[in-house]
N, C-alpha and C. Protein backbone atom coordinates (compact mmCIF):
# COMPACT_ATOMS: atom_id res chain seq x y z
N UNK A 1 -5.32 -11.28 -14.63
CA UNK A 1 -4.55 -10.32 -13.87
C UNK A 1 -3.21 -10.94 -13.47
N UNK A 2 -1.95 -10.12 -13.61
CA UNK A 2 -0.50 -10.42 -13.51
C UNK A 2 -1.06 -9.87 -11.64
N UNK A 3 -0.37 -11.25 -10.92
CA UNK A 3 0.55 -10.60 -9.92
C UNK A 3 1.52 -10.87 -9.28
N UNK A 4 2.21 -10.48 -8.22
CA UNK A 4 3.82 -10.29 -8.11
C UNK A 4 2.93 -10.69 -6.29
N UNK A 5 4.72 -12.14 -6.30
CA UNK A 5 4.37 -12.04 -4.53
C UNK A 5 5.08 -10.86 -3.80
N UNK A 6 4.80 -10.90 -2.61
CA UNK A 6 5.88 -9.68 -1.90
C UNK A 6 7.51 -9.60 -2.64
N UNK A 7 8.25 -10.86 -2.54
CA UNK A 7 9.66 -10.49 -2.86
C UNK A 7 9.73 -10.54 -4.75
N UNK A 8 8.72 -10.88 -5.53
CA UNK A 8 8.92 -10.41 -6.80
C UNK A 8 8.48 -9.05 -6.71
N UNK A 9 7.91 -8.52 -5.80
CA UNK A 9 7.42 -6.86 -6.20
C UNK A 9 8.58 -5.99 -5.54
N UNK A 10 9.38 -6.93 -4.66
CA UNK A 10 10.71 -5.51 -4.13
C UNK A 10 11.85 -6.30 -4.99
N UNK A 11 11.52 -7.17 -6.02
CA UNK A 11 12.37 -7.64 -7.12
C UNK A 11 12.64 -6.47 -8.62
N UNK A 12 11.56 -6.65 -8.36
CA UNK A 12 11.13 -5.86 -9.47
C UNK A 12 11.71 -4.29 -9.27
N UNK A 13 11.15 -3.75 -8.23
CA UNK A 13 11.15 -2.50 -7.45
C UNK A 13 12.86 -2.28 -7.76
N UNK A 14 13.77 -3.37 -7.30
CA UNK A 14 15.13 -3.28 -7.34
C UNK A 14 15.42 -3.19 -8.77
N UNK A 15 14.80 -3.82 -9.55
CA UNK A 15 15.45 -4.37 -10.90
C UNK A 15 15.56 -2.72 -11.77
N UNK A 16 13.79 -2.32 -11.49
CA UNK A 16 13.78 -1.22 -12.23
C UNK A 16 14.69 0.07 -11.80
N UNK A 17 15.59 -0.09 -10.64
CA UNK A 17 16.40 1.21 -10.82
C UNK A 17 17.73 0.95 -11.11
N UNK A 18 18.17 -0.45 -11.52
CA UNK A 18 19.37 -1.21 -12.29
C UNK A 18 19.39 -1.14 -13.29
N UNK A 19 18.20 -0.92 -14.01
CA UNK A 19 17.55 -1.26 -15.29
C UNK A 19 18.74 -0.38 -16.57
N UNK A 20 19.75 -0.68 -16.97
CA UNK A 20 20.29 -0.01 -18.64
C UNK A 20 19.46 0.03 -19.73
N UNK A 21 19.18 0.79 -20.21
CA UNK A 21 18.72 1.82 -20.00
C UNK A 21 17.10 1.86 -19.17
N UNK A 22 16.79 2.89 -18.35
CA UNK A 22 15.64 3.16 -17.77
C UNK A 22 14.58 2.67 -18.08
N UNK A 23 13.81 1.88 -17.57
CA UNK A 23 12.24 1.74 -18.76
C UNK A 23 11.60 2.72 -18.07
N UNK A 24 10.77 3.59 -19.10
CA UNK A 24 9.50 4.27 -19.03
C UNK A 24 8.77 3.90 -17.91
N UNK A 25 7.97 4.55 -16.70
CA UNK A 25 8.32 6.02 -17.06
C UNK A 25 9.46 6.54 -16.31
N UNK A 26 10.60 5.36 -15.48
CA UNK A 26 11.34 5.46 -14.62
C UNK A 26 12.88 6.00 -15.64
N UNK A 27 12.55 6.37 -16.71
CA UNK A 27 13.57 6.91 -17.13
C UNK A 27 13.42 8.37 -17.09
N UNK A 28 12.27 9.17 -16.90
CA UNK A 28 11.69 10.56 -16.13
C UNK A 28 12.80 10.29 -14.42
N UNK A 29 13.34 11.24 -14.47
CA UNK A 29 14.30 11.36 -13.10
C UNK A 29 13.69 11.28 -11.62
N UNK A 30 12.62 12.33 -12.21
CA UNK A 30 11.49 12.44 -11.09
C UNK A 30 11.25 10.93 -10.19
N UNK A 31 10.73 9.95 -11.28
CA UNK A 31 10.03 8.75 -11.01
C UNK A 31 11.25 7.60 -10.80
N UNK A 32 12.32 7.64 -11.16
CA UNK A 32 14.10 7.04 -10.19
C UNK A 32 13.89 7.65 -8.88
N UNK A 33 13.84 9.15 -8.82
CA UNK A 33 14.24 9.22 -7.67
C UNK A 33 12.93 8.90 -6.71
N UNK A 34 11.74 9.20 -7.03
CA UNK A 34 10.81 8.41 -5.97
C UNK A 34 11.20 7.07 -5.76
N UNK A 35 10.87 6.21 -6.97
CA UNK A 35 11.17 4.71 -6.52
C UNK A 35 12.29 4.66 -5.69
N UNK A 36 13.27 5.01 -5.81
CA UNK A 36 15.26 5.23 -5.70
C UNK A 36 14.33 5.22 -3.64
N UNK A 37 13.78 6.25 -3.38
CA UNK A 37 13.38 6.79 -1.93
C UNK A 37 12.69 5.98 -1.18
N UNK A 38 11.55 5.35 -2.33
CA UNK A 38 10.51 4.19 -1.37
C UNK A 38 11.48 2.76 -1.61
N UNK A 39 12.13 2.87 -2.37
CA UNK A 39 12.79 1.19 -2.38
C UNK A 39 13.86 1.24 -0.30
N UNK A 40 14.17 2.15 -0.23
CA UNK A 40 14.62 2.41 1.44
C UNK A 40 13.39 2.75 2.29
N UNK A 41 12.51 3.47 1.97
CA UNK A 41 11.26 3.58 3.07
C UNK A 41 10.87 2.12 3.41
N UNK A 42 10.37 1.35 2.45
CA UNK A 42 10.04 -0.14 2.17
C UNK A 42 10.86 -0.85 3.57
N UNK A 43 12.18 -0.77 2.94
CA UNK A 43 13.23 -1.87 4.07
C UNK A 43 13.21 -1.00 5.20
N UNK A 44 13.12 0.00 5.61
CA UNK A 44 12.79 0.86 6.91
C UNK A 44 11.66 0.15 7.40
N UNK A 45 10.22 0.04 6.87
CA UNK A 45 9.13 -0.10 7.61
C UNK A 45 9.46 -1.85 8.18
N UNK A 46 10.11 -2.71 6.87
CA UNK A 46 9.89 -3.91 7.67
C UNK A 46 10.99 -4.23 8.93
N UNK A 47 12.35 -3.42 8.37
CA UNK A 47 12.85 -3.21 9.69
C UNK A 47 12.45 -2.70 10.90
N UNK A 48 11.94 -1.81 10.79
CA UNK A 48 11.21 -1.41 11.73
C UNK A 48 9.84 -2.55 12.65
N UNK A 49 9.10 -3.24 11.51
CA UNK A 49 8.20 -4.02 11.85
C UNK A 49 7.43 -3.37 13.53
N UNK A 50 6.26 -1.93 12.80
CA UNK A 50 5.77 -1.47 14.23
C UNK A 50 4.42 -2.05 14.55
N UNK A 51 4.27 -3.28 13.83
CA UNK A 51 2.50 -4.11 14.19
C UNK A 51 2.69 -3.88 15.78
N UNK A 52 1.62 -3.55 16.30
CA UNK A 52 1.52 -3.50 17.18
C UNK A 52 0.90 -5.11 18.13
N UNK A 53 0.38 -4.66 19.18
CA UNK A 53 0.22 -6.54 19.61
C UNK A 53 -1.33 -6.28 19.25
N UNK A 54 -2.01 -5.23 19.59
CA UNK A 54 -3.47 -5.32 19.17
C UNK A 54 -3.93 -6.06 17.81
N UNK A 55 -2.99 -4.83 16.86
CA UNK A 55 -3.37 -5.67 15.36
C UNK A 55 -2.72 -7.14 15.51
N UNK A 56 -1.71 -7.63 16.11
CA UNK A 56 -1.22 -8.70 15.83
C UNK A 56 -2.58 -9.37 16.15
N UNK A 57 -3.07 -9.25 17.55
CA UNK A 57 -3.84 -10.42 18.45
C UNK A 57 -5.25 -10.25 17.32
N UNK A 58 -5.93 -9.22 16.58
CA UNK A 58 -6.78 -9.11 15.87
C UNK A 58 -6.57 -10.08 14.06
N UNK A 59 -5.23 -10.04 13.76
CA UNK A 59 -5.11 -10.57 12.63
C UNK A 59 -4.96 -12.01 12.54
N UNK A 60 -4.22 -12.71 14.04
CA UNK A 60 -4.16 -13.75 13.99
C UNK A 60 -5.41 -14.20 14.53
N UNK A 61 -6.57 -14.10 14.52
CA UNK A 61 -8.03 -14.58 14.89
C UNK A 61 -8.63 -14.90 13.55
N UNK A 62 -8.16 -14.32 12.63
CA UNK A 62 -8.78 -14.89 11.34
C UNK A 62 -8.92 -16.20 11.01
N UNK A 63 -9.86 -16.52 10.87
CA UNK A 63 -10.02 -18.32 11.11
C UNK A 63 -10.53 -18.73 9.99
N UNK A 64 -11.08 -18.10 8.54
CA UNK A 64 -11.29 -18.25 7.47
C UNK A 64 -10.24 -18.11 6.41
N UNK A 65 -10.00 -18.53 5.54
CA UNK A 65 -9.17 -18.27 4.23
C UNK A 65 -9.39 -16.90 3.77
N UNK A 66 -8.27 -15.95 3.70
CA UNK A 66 -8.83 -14.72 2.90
C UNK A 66 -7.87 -14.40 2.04
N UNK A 67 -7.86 -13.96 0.65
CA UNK A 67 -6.93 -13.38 -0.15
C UNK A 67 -6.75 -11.68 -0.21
N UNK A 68 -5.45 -11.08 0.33
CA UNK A 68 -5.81 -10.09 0.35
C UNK A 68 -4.74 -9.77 -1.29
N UNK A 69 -5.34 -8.95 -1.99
CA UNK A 69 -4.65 -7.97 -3.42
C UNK A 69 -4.72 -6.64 -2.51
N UNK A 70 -3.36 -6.28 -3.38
CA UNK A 70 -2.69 -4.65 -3.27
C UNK A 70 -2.29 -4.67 -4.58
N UNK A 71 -3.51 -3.43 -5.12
CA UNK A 71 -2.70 -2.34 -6.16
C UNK A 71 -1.84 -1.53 -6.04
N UNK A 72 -0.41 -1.18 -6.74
CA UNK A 72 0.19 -0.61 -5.74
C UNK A 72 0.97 -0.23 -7.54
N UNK A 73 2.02 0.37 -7.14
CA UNK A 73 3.03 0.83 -7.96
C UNK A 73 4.56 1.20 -7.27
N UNK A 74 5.92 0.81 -7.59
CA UNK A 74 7.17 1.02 -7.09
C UNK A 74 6.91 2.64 -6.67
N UNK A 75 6.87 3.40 -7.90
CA UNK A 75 6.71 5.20 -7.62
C UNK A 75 5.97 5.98 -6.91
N UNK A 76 4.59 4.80 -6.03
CA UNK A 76 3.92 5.67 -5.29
C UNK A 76 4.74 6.16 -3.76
N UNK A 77 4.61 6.98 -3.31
CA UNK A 77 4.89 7.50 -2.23
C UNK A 77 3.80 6.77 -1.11
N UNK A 78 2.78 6.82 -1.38
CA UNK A 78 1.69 6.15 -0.30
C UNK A 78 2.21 4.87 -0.16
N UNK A 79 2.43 4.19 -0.62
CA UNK A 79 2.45 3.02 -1.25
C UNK A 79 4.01 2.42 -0.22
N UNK A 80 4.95 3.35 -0.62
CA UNK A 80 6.15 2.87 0.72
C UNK A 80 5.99 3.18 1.71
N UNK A 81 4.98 3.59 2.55
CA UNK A 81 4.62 3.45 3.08
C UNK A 81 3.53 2.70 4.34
N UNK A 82 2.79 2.32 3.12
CA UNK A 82 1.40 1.19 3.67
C UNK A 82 1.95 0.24 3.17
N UNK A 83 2.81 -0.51 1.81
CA UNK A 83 2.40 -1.53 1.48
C UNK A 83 3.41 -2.70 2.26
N UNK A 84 4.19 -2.08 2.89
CA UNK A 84 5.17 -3.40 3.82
C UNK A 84 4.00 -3.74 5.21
N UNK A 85 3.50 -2.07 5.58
CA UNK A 85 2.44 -2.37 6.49
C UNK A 85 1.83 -3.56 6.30
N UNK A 86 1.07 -3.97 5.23
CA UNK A 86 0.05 -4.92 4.87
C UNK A 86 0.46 -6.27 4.79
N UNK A 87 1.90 -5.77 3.65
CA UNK A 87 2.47 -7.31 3.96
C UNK A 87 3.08 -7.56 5.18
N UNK A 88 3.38 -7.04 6.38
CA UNK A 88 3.84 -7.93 7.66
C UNK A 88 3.13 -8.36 8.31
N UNK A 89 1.39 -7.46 7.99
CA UNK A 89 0.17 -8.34 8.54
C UNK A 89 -0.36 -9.34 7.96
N UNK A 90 -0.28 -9.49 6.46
CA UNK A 90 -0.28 -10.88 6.42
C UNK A 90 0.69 -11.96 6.64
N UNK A 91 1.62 -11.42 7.00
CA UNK A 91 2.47 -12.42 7.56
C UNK A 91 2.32 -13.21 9.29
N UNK A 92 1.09 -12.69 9.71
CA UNK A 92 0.81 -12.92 10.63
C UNK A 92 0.14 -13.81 11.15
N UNK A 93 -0.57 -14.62 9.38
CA UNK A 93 -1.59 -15.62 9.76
C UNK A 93 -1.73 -16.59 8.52
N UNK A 94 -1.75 -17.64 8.58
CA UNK A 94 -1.33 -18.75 7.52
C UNK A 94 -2.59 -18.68 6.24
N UNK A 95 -3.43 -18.15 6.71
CA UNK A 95 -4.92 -17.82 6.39
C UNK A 95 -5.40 -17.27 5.40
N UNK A 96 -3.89 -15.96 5.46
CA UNK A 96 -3.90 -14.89 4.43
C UNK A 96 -2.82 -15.22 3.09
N UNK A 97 -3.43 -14.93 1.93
CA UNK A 97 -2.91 -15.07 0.82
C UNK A 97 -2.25 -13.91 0.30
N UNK A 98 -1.17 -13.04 0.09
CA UNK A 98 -0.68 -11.93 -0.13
C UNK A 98 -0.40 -11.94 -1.62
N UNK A 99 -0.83 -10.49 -2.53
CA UNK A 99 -0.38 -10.67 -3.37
C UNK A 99 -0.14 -9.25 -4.23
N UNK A 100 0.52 -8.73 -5.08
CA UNK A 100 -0.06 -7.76 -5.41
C UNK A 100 -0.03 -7.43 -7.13
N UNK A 101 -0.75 -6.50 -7.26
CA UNK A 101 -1.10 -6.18 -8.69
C UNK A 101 -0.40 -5.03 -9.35
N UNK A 102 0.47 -4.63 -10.32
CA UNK A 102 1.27 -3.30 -10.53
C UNK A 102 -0.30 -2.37 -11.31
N UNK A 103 -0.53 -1.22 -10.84
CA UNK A 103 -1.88 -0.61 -11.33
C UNK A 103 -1.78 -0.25 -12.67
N UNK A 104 -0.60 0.13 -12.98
CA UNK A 104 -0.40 0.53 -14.87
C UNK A 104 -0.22 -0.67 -15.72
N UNK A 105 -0.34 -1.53 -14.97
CA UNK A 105 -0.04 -3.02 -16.07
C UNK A 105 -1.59 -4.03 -15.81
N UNK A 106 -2.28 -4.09 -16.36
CA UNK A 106 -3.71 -4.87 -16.15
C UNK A 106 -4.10 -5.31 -14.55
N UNK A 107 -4.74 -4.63 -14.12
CA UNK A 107 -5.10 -4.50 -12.56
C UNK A 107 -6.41 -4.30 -12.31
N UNK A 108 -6.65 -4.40 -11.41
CA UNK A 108 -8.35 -3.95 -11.24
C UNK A 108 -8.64 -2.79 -10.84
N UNK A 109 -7.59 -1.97 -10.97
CA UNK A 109 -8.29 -0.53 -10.73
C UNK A 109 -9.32 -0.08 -10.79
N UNK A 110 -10.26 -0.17 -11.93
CA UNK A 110 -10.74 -0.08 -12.66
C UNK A 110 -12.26 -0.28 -11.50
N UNK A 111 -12.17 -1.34 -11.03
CA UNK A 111 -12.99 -1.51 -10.16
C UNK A 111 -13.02 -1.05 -8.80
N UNK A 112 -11.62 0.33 -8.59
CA UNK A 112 -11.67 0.31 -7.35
C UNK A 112 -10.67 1.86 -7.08
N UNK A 113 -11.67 3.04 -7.82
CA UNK A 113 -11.33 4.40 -8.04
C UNK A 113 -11.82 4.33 -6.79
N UNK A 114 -11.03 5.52 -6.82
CA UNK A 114 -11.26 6.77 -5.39
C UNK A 114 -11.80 7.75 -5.85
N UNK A 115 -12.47 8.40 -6.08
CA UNK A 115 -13.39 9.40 -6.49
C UNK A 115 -13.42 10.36 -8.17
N UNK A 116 -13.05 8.48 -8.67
CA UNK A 116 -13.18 8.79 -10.05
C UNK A 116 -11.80 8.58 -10.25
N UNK A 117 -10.57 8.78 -9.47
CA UNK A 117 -9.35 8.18 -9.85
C UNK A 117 -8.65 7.21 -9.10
N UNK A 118 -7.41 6.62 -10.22
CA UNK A 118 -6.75 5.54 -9.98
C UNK A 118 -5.72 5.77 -8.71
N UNK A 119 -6.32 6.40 -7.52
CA UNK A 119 -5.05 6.44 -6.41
C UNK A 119 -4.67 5.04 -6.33
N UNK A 120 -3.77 4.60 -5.54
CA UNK A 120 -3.09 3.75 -5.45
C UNK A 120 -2.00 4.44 -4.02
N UNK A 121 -1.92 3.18 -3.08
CA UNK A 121 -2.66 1.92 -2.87
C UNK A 121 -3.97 1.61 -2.35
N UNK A 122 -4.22 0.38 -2.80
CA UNK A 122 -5.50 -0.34 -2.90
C UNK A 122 -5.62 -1.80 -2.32
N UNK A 123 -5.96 -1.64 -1.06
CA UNK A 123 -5.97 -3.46 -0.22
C UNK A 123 -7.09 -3.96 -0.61
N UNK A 124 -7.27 -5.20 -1.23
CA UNK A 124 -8.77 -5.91 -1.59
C UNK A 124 -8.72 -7.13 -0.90
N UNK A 125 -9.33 -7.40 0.00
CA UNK A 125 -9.79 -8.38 1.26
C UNK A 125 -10.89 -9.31 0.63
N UNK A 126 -10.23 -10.49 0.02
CA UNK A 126 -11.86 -11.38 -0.30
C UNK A 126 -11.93 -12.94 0.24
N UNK A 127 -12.89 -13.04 0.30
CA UNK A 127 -13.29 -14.47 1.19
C UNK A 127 -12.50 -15.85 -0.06
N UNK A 128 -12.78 -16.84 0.82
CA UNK A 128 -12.14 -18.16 0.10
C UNK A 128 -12.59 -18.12 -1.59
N UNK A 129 -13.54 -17.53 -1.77
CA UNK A 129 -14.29 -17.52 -2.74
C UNK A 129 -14.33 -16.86 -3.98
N UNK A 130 -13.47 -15.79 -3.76
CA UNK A 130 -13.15 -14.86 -4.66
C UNK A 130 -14.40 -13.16 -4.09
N UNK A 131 -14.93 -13.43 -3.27
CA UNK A 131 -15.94 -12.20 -3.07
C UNK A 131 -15.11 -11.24 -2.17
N UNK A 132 -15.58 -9.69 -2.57
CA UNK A 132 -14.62 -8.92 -1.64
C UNK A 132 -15.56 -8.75 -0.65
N UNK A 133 -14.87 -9.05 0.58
CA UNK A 133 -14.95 -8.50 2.31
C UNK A 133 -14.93 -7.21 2.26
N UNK A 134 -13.80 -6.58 1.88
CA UNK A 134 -14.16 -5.15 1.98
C UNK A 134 -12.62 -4.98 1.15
N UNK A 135 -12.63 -3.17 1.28
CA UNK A 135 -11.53 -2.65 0.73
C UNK A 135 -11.43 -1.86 1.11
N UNK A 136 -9.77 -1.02 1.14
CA UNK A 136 -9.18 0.05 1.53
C UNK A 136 -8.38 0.29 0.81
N UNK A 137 -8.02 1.84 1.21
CA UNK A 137 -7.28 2.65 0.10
C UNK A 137 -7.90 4.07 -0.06
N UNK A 138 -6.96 5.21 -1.02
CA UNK A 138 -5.32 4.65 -1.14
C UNK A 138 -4.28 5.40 0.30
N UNK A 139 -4.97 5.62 1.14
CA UNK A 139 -4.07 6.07 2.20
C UNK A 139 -4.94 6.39 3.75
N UNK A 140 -4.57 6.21 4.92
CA UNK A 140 -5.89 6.31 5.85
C UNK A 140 -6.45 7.50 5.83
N UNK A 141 -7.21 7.69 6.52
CA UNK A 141 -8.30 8.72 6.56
C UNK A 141 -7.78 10.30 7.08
N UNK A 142 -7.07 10.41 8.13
CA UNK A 142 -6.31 11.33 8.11
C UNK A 142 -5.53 12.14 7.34
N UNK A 143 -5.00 11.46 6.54
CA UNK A 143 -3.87 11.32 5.81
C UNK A 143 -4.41 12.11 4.60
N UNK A 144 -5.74 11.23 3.88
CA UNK A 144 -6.44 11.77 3.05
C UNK A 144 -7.20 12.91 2.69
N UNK A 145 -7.93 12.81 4.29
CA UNK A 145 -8.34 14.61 4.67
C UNK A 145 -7.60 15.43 4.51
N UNK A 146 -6.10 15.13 4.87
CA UNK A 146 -5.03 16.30 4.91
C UNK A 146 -4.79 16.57 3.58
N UNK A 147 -4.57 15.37 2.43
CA UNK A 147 -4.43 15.65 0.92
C UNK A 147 -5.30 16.21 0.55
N UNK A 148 -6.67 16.26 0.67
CA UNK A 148 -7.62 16.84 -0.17
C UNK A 148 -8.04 18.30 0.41
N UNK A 149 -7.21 18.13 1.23
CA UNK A 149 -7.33 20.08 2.04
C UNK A 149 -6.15 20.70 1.04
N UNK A 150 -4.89 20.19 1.08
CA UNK A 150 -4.07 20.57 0.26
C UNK A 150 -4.34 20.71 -1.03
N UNK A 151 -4.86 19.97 -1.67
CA UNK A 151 -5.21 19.95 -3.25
C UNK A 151 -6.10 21.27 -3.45
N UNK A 152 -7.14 21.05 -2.52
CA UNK A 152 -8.32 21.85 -2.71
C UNK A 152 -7.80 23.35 -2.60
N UNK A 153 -6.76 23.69 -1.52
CA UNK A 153 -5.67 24.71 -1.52
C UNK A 153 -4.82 25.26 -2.46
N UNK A 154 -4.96 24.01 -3.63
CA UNK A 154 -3.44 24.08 -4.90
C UNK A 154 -2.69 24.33 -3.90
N UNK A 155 -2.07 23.24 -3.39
CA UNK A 155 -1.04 23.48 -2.57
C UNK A 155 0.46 23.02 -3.93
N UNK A 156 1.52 23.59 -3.81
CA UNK A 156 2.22 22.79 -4.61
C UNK A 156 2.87 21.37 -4.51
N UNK A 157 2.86 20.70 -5.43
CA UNK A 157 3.09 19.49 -5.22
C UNK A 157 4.16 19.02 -4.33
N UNK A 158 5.14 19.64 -4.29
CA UNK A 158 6.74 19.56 -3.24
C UNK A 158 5.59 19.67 -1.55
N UNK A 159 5.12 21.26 -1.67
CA UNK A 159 4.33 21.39 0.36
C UNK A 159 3.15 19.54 0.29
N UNK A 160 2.80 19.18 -0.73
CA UNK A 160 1.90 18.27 -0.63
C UNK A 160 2.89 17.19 0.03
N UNK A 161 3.80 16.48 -1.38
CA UNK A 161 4.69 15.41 -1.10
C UNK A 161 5.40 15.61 0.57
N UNK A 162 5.51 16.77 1.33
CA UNK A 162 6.37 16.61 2.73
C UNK A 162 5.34 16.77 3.90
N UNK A 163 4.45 17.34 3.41
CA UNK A 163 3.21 17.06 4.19
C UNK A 163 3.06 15.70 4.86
N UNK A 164 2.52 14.53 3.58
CA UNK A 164 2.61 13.47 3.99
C UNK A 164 3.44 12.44 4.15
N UNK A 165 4.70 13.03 3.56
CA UNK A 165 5.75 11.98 4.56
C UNK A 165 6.17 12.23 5.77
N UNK A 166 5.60 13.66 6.25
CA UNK A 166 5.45 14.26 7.79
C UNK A 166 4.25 12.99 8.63
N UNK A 167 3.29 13.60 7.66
CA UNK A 167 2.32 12.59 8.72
C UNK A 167 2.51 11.25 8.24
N UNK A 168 3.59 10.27 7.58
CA UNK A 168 3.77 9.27 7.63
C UNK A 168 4.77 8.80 8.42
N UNK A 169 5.73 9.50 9.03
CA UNK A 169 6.62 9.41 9.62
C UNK A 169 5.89 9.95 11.13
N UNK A 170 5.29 10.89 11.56
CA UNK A 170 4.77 10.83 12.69
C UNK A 170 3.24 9.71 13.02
N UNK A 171 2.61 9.52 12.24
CA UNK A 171 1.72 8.53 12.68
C UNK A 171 2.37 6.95 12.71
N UNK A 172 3.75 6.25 12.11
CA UNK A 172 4.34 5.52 12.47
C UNK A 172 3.33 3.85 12.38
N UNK A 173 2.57 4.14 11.15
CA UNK A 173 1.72 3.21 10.97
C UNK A 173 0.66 2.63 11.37
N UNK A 174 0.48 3.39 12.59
CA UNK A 174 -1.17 3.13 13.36
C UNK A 174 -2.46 3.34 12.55
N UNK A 175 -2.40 4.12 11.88
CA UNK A 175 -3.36 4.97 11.36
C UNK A 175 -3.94 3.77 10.42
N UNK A 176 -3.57 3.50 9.89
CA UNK A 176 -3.28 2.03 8.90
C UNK A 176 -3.52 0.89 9.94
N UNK A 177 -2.91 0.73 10.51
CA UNK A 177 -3.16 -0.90 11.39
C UNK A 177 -4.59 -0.26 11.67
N UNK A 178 -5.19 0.51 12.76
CA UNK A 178 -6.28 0.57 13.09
C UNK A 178 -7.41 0.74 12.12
N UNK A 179 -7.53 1.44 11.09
CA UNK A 179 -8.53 1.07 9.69
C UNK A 179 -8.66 -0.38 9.68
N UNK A 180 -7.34 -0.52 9.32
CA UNK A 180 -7.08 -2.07 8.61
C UNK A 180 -8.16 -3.54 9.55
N UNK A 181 -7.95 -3.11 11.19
CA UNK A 181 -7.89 -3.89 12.13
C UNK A 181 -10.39 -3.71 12.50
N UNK A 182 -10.00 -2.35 12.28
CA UNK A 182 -11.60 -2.34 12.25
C UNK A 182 -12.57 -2.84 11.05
N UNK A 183 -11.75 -3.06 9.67
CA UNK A 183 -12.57 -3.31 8.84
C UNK A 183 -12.58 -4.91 8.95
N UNK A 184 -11.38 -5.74 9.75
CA UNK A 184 -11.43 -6.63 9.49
C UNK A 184 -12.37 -7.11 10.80
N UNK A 185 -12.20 -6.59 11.69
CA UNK A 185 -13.36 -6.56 13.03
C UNK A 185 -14.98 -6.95 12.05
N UNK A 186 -15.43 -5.62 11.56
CA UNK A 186 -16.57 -5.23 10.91
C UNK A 186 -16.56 -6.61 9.83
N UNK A 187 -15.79 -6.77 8.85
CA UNK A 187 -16.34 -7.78 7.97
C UNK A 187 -15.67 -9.13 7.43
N UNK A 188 -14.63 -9.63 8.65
CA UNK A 188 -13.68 -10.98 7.88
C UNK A 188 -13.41 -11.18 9.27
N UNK A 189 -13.76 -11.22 10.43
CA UNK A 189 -13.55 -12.14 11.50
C UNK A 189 -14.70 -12.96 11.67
C-alpha cells in the first residue's frame, strides 16, 4: 500500500489542480472544481484548528503506539472536511503515526466498505502491531443519517451536496471529535 504523509497529500491535492494538462478524472470540471473547493475547506479547518480541550485532554492520554490510516481522496467533499480534523488530532500526541492512503490507487478499501461501498473517508486506528483498534467512517453519524434520508428521498445530488456542507459548517467539527474521542475511550486508551 502507497501512502502519502499529511503535507504529500495537500502536495499532491495542490499539484493536481496545476497539473497541464488535467489528469483523469480531475480533467471532468466537476472533479477541479470540488478538489479546487476542498483544497480551501482543508486550510480553513486547520486554520481554524476547533479541537476542542476535551478531545485534546482525551488524545493526549494515549500512552501506547498507534498508527492511524485515512482513506481519503482530494475530490471527496467529506473528506475536506474530517480529514484535517484527524490530522490535527494526531498532531496532538507523539504516539500517533499519521498517514494516508488515496482510495482509487491500491488502498484498503476493500476491507473497509460502508454498506457494500467504497465511501470515503475512512480512519483505521491500529495498535503497535499492525491490528485494528477500531475504525471510522466515512462521515459521523448525523451527518450520515441525514445522507441516507436524502438518498433514500432521490434527493438531487446539488440539495444532497449543500445539505452537508450545511451540517458541516454548522456542527463545526464536534460531531467528529466526539465519535472519534469515544471510540478511542472504548478501544485505544
Amino acid at each position: 500500500m502507497k501512502t502519502l504523509t499529511w503535507k504529500e497529500y495537500l502536495n499532491y491535492t495542490h499539484e493536481l489542480l496545476t497539473a497541464e494538462p488535467p489528469v483523469p478524472p480531475y480533467d471532468n470540471t466537476d472533479y477541479y472544481h470540488y478538489t479546487k473547493m476542498n483544497e480551501t475547506r482543508m486550510k480553513r479547518w486547520l486554520k481554524a484548528n476547533p479541537i476542542t480541550q476535551e478531545t485534546e485532554v482525551v488524545v493526549k492520554s494515549i500512552k501506547q503506539p498507534q498508527h492511524w490510516t485515512v482513506i481519503t481522496e482530494p475530490w471527496c467533499g467529506d473528506a475536506a472536511h474530517i480529514v484535517p480534523i484527524l490530522y490535527l488530532l494526531s498532531e496532538l500526541n507523539d504516539q500517533i503515526k499519521f498517514n494516508l492512503q488515496l482510495r482509487d490507487s491500491d488502498s484498503e478499501i476493500e476491507s473497509y466498505l460502508t454498506n457494500g461501498s467504497k465511501s470515503i473517508p475512512i480512519l483505521i486506528v491500529r495498535d503497535v502491531n499492525g491490528n485494528d483498534l477500531f475504525h471510522w467512517g466515512p462521515r459521523p453519524k448525523a451527518g450520515q443519517e441525514m445522507y441516507l434520508k436524502l438518498a433514500e428521498q432521490k434527493a438531487d445530488f446539488e440539495v444532497i451536496k449543500n445539505a452537508i456542507q450545511t451540517y458541516y459548517n454548522a456542527d463545526k467539527s464536534l460531531s467528529t471529535q466526539n465519535e472519534i474521542v469515544e471510540l478511542l475511550k472504548q478501544h485505544a486508551i
